[in-house]
Protein backbone atom coordinates (compact mmCIF):
# COMPACT_ATOMS: atom_id res chain seq x y z
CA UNK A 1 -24.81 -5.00 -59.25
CA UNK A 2 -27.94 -4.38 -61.04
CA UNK A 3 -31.43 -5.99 -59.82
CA UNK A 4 -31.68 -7.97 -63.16
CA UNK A 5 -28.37 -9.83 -62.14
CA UNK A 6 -29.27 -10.23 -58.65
CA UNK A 7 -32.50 -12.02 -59.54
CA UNK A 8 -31.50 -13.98 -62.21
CA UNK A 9 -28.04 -15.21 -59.70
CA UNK A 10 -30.41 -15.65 -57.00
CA UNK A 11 -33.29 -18.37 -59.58
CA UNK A 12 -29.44 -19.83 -60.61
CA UNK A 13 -28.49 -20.63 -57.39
CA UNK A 14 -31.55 -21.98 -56.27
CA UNK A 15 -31.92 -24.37 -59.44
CA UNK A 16 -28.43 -25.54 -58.86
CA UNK A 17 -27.39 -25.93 -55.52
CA UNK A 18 -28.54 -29.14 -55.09
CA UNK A 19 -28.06 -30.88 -58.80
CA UNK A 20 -24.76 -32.14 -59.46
CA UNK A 21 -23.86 -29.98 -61.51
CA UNK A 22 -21.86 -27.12 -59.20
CA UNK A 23 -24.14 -23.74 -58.01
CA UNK A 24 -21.22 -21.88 -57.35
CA UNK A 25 -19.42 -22.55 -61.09
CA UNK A 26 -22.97 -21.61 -62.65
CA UNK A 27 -22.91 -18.36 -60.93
CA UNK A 28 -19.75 -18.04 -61.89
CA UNK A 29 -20.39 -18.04 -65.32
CA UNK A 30 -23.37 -16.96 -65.58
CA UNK A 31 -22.22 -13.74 -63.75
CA UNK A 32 -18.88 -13.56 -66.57
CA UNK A 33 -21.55 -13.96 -69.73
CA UNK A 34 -23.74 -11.88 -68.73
CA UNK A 35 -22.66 -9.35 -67.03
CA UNK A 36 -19.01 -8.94 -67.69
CA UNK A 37 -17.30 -9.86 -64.48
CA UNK A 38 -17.63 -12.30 -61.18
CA UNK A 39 -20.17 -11.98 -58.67
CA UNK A 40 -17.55 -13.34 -56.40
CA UNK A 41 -17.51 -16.25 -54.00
CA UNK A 42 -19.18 -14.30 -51.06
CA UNK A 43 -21.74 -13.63 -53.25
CA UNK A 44 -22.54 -17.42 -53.70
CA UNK A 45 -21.84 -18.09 -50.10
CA UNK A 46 -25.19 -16.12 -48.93
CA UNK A 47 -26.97 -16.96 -51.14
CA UNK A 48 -26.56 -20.19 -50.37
CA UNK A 49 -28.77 -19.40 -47.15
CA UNK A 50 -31.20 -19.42 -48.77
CA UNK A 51 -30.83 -23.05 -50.00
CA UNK A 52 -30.11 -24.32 -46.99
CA UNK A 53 -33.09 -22.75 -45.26
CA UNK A 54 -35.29 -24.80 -47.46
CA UNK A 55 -33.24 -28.08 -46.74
CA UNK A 56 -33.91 -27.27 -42.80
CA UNK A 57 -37.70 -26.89 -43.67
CA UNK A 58 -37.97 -29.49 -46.06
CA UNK A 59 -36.29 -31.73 -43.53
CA UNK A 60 -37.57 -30.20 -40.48
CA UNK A 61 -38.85 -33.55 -38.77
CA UNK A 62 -35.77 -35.13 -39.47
CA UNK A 63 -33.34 -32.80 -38.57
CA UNK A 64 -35.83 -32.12 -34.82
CA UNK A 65 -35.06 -35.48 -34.10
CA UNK A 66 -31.72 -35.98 -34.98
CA UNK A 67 -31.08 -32.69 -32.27
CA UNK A 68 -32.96 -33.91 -29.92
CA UNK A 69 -31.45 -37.06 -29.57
CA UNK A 70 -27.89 -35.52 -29.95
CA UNK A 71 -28.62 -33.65 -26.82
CA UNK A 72 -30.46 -36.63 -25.20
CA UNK A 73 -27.44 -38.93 -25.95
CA UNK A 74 -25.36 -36.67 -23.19
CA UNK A 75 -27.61 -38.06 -20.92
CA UNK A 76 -28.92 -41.05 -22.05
CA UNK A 77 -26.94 -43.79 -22.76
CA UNK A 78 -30.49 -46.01 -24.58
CA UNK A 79 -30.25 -43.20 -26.95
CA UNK A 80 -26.62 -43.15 -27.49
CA UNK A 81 -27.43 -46.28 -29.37
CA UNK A 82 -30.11 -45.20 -31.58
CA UNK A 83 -29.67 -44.65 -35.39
CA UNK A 84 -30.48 -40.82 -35.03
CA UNK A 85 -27.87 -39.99 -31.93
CA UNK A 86 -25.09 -41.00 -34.75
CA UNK A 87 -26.84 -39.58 -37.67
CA UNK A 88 -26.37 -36.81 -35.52
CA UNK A 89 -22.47 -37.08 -35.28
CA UNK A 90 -22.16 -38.32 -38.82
CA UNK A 91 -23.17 -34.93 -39.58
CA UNK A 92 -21.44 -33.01 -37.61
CA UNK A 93 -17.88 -35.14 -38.18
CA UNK A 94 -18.53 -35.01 -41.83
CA UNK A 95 -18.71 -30.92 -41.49
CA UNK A 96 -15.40 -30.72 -40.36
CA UNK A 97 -13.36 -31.46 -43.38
CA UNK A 98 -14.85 -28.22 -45.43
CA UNK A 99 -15.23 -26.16 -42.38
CA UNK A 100 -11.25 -26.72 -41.71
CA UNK A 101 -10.34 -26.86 -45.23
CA UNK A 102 -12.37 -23.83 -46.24
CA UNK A 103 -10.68 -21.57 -43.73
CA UNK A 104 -7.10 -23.10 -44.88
CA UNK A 105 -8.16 -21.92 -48.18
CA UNK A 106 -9.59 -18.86 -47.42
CA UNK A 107 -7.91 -16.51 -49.89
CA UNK A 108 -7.81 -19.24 -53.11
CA UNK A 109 -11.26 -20.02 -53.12
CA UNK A 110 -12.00 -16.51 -53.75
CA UNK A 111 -9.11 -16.22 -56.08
CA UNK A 112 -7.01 -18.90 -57.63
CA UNK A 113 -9.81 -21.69 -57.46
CA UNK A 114 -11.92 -19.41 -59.43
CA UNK A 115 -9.98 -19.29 -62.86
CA UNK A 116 -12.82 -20.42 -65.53
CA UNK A 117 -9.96 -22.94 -66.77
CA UNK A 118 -10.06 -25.00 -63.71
CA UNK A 119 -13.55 -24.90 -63.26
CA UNK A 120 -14.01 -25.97 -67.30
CA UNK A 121 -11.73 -28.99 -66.32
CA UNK A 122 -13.26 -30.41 -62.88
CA UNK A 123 -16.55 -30.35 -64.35
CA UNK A 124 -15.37 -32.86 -66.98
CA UNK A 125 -13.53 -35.09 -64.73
CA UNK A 126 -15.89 -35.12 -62.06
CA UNK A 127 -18.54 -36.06 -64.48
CA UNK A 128 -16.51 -39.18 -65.80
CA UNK A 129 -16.33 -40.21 -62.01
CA UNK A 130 -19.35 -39.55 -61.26
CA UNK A 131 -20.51 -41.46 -64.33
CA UNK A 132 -18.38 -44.56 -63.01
CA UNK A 133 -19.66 -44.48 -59.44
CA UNK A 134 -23.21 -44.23 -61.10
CA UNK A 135 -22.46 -47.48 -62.96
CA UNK A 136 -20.49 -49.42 -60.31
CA UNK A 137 -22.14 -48.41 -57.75
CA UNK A 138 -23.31 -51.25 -55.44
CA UNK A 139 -26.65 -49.28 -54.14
CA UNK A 140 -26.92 -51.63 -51.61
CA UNK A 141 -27.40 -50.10 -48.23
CA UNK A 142 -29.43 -47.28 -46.55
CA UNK A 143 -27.97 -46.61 -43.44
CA UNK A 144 -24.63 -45.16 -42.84
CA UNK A 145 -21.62 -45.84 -41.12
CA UNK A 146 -18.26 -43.19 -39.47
CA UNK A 147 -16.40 -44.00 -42.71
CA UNK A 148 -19.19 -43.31 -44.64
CA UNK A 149 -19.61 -39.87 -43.24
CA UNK A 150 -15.57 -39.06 -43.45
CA UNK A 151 -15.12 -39.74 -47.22
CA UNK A 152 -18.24 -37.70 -48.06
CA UNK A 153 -17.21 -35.03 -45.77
CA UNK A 154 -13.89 -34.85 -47.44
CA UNK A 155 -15.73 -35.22 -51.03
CA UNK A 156 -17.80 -32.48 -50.03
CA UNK A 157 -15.02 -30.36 -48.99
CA UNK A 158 -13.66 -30.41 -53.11
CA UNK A 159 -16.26 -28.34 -53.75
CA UNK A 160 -14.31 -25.37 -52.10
CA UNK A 161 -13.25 -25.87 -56.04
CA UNK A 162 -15.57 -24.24 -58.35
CA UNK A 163 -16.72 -27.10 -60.93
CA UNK A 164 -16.86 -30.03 -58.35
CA UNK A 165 -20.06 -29.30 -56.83
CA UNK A 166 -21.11 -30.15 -53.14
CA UNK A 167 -24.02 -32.36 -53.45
CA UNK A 168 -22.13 -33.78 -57.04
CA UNK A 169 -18.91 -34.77 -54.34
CA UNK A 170 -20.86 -36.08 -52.13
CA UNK A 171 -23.34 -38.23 -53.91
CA UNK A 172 -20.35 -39.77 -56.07
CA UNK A 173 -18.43 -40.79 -52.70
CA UNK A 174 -21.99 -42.31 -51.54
CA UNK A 175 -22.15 -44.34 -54.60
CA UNK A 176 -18.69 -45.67 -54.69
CA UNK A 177 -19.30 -46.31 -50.74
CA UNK A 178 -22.53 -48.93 -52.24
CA UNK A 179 -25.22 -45.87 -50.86
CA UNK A 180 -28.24 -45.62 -52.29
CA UNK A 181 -29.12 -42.66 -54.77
CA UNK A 182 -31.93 -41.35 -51.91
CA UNK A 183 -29.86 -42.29 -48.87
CA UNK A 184 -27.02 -41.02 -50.20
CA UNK A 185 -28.89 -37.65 -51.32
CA UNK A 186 -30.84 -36.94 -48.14
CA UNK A 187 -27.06 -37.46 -46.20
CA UNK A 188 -25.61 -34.94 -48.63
CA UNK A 189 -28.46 -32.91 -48.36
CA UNK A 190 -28.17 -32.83 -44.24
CA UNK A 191 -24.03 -33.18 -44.16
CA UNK A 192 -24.38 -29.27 -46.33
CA UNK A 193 -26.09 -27.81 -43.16
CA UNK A 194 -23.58 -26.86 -40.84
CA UNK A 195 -21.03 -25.96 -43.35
CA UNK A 196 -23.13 -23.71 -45.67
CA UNK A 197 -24.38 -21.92 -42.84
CA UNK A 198 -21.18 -21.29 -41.28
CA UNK A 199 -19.75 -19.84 -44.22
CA UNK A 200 -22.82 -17.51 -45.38
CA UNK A 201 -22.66 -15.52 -42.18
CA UNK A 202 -18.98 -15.51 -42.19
CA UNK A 203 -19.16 -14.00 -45.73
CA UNK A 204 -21.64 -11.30 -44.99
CA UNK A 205 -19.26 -8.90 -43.57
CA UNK A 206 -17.36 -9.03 -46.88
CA UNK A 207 -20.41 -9.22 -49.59
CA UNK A 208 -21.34 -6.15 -47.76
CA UNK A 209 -18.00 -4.36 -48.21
CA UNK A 210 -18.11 -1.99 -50.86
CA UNK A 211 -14.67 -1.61 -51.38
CA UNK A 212 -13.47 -4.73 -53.14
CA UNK A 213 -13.42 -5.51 -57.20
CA UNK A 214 -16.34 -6.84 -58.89
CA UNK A 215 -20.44 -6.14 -58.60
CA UNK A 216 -21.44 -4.88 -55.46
CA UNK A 217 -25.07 -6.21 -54.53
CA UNK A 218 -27.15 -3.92 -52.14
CA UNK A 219 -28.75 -5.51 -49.00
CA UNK A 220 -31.78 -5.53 -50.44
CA UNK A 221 -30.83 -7.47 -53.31
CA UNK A 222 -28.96 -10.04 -51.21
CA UNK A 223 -32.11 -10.39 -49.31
CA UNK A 224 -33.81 -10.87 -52.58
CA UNK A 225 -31.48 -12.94 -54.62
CA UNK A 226 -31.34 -15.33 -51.03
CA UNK A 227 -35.27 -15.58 -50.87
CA UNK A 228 -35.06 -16.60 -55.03
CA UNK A 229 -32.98 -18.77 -53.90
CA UNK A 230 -34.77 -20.45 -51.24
CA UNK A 231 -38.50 -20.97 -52.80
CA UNK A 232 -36.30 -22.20 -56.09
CA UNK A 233 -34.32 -24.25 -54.11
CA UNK A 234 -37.34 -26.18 -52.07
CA UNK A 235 -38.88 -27.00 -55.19
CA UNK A 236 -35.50 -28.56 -56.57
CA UNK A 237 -35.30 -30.58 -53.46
CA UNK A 238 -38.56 -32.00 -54.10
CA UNK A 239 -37.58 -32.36 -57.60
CA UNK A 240 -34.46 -34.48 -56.92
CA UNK A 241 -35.91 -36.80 -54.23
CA UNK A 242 -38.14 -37.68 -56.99
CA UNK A 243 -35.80 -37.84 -59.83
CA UNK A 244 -33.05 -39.99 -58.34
CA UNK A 245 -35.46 -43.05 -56.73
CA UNK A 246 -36.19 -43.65 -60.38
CA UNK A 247 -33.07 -42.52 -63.01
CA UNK A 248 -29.40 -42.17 -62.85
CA UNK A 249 -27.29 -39.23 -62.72
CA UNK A 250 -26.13 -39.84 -66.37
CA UNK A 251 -28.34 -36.37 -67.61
CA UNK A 252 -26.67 -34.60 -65.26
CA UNK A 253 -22.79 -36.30 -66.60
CA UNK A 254 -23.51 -35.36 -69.79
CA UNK A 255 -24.45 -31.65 -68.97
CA UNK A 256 -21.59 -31.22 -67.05
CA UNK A 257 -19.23 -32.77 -69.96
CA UNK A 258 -20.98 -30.19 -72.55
CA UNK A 259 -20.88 -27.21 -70.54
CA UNK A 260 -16.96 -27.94 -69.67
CA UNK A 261 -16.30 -27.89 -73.18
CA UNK A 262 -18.28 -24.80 -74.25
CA UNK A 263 -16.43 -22.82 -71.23
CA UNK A 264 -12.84 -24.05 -72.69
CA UNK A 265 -14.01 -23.32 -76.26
CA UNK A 266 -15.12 -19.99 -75.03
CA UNK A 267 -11.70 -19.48 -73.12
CA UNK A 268 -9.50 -20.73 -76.19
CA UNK A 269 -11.27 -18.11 -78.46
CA UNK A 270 -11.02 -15.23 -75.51
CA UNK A 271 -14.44 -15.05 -75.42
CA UNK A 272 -14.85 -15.09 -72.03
CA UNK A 273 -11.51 -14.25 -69.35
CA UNK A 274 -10.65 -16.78 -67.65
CA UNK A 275 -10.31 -14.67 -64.12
């Protein structure tokens, strides 16, 4: 890998992560039209530290208190009832579905689930659905409940797929689940910590391994494509937050239905290969 390719991966991922519009398929082809060839899903899984560093400091007051009454709750039954002890668990339940899933489907994700066809065709469909949730949504309630936190933990676990996109999955299931946009963003937001984390540092032993196919980042690029990612990413956050108390997600349907039909254009003509 060349340091052009890991900067420009690294200001990808951070714009993208937390749109709904699928980091790890934009990397994906980003890395295939420029460059020739996939950056590969370890790749995308650091960097994606980076991202998530800046949702733990963006939401550092939140997330304090949410851990400290998780650990009070043991002890405590007063705060066992609070709002924050099950935030706490919502999280942490919701985590499970991709953490399970994503080990399952270990060897697809960085193979099978990352044919340019399938990611060219969940980017269309999840744009019609998120499109529908956008417009049927009920948008009527802020605070969450155990089912809430299951169906967007196993909504977040589609994005294992290339083309769903995490914080897309999520924010759809919030929707049709009568969320609002913010509560159901700052949930998805939060519900990515565990997971994301987990699966960077379990991919750093093989983004490091020089012996696989593909580009082959240095550590010092990693280090600077994941810092990219992380200053790029905190501003998105802020950017979103914004964005969504005020608009719907339709900019971001119709992006995803364009892009899914340039990448099967470009497929049908062989311009691009599709693995």
């Amino acid at each position: 890998m060349d340091w052009l390719q890991a900067i420009v991966l690294g200001l990808v991922q951070g714009l993208t992560e937390f749109l709904p519009i699928s980091s790890s398929a934009h990397l994906r082809v980003v890395s295939t039209l420029g460059w020739g060839t996939d950056a590969g899903a370890s790749f995308t899984a650091v960097t994606q530290l980076g991202t998530e560093l800046a949702v733990l400091i963006f939401y550092a007051k939140q997330i304090g208190v949410l851990v400290g009454a998780w650990f009070k709750g043991f002890v405590d039954a007063g705060v066992r009832r609070s709002d924050e002890y099950r935030m706490a668990w919502y999280v942490i339940i919701g985590s499970a579905p991709i953490a399970v899933l994503g080990v399952i489907f270990k060897d697809e994700i960085r193979t099978t689930f990352r044919n340019l066809w399938i990611t060219a065709t969940v980017m269309i469909v999840f744009a019609v659905i998120l499109a529908v949730a956008d417009e049927i949504g009920r948008q009527a309630r802020t605070q969450l409940t155990m089912r809430d936190s299951i169906t967007m933990g196993f909504a977040q676990a589609m994005a294992l797929v290339p083309g769903v996109s995490r914080s897309g999955g999520t924010l759809t299931a919030g929707l049709f689940l009568g969320l609002e946009r913010k509560a159901a963003t700052d949930y998805s937001f939060l519900l990515a910590l565990p997971a994301v984390f987990g699966a960077g540092i379990f991919s750093i032993p093989d983004v490091m391994d020089k012996t696989g196919p593909g580009p082959h980042a240095s550590t010092a690029q990693m280090i600077v494509a994941t810092v990219i990612a992380f200053v790029v990413g905190y501003a998105t956050i802020a950017w979103l937050l914004r964005y969504v108390s005020k608009h719907t997600y339709s900019v971001f349907v119709w992006y995803r239905i364009v892009l899914g039909i340039t990448l099967m254009v470009l497929l049908a003509t062989n311009t691009i290969p599709a693995t």
